[in-house]
Protein backbone atom coordinates (compact mmCIF):
# COMPACT_ATOMS: atom_id res chain seq x y z
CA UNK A 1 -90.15 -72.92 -101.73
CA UNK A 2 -88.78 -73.92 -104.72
CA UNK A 3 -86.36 -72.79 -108.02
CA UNK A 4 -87.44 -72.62 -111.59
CA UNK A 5 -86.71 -76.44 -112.94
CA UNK A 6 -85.81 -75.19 -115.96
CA UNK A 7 -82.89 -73.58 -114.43
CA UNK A 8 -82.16 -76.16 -111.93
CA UNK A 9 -82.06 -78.46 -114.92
CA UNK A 10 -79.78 -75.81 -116.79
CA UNK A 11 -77.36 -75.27 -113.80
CA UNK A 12 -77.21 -78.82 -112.89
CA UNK A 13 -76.46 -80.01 -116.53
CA UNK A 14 -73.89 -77.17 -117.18
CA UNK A 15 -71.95 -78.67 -114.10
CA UNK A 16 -71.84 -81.70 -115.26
CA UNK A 17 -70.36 -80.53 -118.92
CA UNK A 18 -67.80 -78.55 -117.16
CA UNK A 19 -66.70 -81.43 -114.86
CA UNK A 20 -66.51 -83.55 -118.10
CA UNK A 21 -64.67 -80.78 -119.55
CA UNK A 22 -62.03 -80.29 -117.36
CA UNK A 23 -61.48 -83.92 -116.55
CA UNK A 24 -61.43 -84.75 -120.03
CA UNK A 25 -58.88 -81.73 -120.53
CA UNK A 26 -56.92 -80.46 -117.22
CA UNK A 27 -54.51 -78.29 -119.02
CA UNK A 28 -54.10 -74.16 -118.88
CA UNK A 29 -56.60 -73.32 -121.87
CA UNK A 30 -59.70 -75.23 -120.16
CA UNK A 31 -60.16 -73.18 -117.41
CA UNK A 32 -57.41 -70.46 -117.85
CA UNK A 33 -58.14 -68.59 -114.78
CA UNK A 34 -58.20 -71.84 -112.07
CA UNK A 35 -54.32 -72.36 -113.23
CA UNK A 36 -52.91 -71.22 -109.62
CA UNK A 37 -55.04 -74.56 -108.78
CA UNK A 38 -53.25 -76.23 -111.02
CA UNK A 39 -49.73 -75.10 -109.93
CA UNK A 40 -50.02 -76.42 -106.61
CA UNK A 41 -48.86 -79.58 -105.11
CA UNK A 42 -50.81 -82.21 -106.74
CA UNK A 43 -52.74 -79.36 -108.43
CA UNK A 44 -53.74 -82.15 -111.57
CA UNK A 45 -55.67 -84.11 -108.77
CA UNK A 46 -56.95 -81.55 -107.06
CA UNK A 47 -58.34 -80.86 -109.99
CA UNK A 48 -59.73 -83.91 -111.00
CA UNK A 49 -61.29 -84.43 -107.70
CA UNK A 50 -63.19 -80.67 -108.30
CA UNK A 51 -64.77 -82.31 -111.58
CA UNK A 52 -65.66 -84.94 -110.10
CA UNK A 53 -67.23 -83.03 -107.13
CA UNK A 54 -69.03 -80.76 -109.94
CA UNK A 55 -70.26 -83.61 -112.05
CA UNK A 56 -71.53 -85.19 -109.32
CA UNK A 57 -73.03 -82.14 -108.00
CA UNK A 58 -74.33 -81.39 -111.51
CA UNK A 59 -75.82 -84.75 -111.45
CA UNK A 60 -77.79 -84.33 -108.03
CA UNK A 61 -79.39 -80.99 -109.20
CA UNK A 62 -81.49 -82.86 -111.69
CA UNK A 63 -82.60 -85.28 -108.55
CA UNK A 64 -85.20 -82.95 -106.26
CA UNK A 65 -84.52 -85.06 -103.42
CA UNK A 66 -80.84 -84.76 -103.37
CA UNK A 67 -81.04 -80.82 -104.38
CA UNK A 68 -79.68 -79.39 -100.85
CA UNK A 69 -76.83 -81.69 -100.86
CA UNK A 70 -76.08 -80.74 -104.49
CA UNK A 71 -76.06 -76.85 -103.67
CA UNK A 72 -73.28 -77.61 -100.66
CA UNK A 73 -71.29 -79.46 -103.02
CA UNK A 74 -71.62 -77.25 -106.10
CA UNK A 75 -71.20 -73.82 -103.63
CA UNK A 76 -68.04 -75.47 -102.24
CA UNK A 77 -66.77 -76.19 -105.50
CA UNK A 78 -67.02 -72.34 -106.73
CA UNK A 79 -66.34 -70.74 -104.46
CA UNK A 80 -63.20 -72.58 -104.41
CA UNK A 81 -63.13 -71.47 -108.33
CA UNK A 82 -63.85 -67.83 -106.92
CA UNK A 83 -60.86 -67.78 -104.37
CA UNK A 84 -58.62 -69.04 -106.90
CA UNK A 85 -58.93 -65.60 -108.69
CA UNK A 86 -57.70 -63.88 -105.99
CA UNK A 87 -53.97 -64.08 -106.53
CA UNK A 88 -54.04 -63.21 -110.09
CA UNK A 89 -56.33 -59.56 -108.85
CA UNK A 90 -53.14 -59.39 -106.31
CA UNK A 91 -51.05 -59.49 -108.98
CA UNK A 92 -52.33 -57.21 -111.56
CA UNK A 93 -55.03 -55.12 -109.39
CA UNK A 94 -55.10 -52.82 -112.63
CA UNK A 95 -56.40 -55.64 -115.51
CA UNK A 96 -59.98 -56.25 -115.18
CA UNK A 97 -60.09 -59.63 -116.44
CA UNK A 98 -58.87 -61.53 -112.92
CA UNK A 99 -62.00 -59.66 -111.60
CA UNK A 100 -64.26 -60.45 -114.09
CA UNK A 101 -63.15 -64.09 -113.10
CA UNK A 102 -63.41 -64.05 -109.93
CA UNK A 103 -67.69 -62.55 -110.25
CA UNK A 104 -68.04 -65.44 -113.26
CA UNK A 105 -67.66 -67.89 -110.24
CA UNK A 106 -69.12 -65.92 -107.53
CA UNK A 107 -72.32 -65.57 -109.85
CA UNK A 108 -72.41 -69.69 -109.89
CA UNK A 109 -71.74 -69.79 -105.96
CA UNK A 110 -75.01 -67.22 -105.64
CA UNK A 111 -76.99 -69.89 -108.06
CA UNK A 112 -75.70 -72.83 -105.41
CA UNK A 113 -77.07 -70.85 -102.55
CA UNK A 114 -80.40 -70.14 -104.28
CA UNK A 115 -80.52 -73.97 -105.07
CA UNK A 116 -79.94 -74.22 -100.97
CA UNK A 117 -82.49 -71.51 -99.76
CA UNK A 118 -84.99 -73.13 -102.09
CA UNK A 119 -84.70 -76.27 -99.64
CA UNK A 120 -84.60 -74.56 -96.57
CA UNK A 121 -87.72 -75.49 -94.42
CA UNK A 122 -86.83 -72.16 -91.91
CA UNK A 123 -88.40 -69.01 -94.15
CA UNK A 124 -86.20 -66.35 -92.10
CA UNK A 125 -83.01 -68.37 -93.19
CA UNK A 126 -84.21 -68.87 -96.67
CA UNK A 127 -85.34 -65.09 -97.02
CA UNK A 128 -82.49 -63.96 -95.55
CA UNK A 129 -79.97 -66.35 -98.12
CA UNK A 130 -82.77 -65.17 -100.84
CA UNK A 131 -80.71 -61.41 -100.53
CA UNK A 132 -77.90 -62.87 -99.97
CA UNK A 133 -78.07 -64.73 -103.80
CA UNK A 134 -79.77 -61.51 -105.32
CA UNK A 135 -77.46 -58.77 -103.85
CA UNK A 136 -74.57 -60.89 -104.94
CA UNK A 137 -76.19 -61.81 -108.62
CA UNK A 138 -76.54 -57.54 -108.80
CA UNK A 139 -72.37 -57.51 -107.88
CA UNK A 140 -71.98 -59.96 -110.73
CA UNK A 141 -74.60 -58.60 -113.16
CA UNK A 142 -72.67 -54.83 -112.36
CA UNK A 143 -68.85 -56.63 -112.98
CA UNK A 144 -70.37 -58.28 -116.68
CA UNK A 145 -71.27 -54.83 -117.56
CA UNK A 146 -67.76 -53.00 -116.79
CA UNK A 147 -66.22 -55.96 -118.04
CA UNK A 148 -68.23 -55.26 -121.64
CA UNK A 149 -67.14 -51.72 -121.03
CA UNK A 150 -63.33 -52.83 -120.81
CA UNK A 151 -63.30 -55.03 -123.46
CA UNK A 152 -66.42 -53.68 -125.64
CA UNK A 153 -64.75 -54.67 -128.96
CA UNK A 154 -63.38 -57.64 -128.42
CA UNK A 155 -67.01 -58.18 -127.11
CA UNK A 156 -67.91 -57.21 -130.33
CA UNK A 157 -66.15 -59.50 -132.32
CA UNK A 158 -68.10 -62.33 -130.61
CA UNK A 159 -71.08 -61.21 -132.30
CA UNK A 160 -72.26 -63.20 -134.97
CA UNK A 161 -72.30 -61.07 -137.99
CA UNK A 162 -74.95 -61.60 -139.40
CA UNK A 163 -77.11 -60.26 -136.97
CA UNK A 164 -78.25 -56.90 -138.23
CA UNK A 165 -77.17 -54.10 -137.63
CA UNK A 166 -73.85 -54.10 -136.34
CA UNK A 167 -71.46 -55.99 -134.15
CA UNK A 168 -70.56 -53.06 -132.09
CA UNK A 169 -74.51 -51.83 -131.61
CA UNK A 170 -75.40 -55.31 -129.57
CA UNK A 171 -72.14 -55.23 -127.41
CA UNK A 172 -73.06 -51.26 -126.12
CA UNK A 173 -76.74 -52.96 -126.29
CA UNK A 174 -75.98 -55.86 -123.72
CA UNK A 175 -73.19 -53.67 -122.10
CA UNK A 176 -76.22 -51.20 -121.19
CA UNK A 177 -78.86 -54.36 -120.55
CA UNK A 178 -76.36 -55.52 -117.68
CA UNK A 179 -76.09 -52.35 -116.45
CA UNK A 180 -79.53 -51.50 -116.17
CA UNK A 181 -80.25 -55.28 -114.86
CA UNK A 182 -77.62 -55.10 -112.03
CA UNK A 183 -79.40 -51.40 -110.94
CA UNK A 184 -82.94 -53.39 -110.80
CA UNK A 185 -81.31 -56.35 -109.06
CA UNK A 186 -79.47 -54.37 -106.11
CA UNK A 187 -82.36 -51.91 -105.66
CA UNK A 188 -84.64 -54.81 -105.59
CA UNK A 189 -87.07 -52.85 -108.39
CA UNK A 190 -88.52 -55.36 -111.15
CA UNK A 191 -85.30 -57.17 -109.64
CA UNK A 192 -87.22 -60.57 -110.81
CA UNK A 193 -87.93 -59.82 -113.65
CA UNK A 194 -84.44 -58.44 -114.60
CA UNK A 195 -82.89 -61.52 -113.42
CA UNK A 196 -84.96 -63.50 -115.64
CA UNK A 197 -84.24 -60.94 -118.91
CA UNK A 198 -80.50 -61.43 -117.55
CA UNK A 199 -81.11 -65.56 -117.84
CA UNK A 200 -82.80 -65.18 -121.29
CA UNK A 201 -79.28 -62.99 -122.46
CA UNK A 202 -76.82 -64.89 -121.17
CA UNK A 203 -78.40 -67.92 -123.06
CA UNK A 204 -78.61 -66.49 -126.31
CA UNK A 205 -75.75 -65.59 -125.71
CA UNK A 206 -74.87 -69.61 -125.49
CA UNK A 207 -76.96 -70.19 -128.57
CA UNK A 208 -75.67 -66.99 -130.83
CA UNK A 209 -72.09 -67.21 -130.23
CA UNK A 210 -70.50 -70.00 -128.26
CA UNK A 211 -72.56 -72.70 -130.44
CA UNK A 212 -71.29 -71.76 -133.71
CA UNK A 213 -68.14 -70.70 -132.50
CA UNK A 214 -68.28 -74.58 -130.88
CA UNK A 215 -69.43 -75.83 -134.48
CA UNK A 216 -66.26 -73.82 -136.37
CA UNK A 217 -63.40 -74.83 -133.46
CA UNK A 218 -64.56 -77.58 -131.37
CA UNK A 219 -60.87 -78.70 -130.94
CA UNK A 220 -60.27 -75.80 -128.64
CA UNK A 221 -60.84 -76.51 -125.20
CA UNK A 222 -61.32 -73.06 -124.08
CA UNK A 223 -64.58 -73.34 -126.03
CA UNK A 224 -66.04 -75.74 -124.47
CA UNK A 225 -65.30 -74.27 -121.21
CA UNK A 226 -66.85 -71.07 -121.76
CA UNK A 227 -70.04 -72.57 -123.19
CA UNK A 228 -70.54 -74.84 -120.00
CA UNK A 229 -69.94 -71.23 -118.26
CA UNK A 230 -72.20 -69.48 -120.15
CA UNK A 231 -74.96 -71.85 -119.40
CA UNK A 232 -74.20 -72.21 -115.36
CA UNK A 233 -74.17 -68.16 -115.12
CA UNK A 234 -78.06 -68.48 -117.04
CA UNK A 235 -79.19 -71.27 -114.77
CA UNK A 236 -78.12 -69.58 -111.49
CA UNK A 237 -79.63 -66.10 -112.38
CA UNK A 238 -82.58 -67.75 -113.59
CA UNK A 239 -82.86 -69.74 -109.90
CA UNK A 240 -82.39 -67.16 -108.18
CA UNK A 241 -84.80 -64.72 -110.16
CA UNK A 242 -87.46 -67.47 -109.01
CA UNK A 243 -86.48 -67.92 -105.31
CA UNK A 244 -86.58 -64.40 -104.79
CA UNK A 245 -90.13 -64.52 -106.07
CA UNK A 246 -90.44 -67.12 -104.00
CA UNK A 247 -89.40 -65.62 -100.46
CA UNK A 248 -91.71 -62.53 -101.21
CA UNK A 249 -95.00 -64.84 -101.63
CA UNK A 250 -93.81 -67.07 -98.48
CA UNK A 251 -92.88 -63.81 -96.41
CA UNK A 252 -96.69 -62.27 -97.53
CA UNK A 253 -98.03 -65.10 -96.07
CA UNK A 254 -96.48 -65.64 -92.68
CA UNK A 255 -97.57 -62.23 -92.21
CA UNK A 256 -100.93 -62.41 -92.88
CA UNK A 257 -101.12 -65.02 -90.34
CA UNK A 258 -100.02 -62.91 -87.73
């Protein structure tokens, strides 16, 4: 079995931007929803030793030989990132944004155990952490669409404007696209080919507004941030969309063996 290189390659090299990232920059505006990490008791190392873990896990993604190790490490990593947007939906249970958070990380942590299924020699295990990645990607494709829903114009203002016709037409657009792609996904219908259309979004989405908005305000850290994050979420719904493909041919042929 195996994931799509391409977004091994993406995943992997996001990782290894954010790590950068953060280590270059551990304040509250790089990552502003990991700051409970920070406020703990020797939160600023903490947090240096989870870049390190990520661009080091980053960096063994782009290896195929140390892939499986790479997935544990990268999986440990965000799901640590996921936990650590617990408190904050404690907190505020009504404001969307903590769990929009917390299913940004748990979409990465779903690409990690794709990367891991992918070099699983057992097929039952690797089918069965195949659903696992792809009911979990449909959670986080369904939380990106509610979160466009909640905040659907400051979505819009992300929008380059020159893209015809409108601002607010592509945010209801992509608002309905993750919708639509999280149904597919959890109902396992097309679900392959909605994760990849997912993928090819989120990207543009890296291209069309994060780059130019990198270009105009590349002193803000936030920025960079979000454009590693953009990038991880289209590598792990792109490696998933192909290990799911993946399991289905293996599992078709184990049974025509039988």
């Amino acid at each position: 079995m195996k994931t799509a290189l391409y977004g091994r390659i993406l995943f992997g090299a996001s990782a290894v931007l954010l790590g950068v990232v953060i280590l270059t920059w551990h304040d509250s505006d790089t990552y502003q929803h990991l700051r409970k990490i920070s406020s703990l008791p020797f939160g600023t190392i903490i947090m240096g030793f989870l870049a390190i873990a990520q661009i080091a896990g980053g960096l063994g993604m782009l290896v195929p030989r140390t892939v499986r190790l790479a997935s544990i490490v990268l999986g440990i990593v965000y799901a640590i990132f996921s936990l650590a947007c617990i408190p904050g939906m404690i907190a505020a249970p009504t404001a969307y944004v903590q769990y929009g958070s917390f299913f940004e990380e748990f979409c990465l942590v779903c690409g990690a155990i794709a990367a891991y299924a992918a070099s699983e020699p057992n097929a039952a295990r690797a089918a069965a952490l195949g659903r696992v990645a792809r009911i979990g990607l449909g959670l986080c494709a369904t939380s990106f669409a509610v979160a466009q829903k909640v905040y659907l114009h400051f979505t819009a203002t992300l929008v380059p404007t020159w893209i015809p016709p409108n601002q607010l037409f592509w945010a209801i657009l992509t608002t309905i696209a993750f919708a639509f792609a999280a149904v597919a996904i959890l109902i396992n219908f097309q679900a392959r080919l909605a994760m990849r259309l997912m993928a090819l979004m989120v990207a543009l989405f890296g291209v069309l507004v994060w780059i130019p908005i990198l270009i105009a305000h590349p002193e803000a850290h936030v920025n960079w941030a979000e454009f590693a994050l953009t990038f991880l979420i289209a590598g792990a719904a792109a490696m998933v969309a192909d290990l799911s493909w993946s399991v289905r041919d293996q599992s078709r042929g184990s049974q025509s063996t039988r």
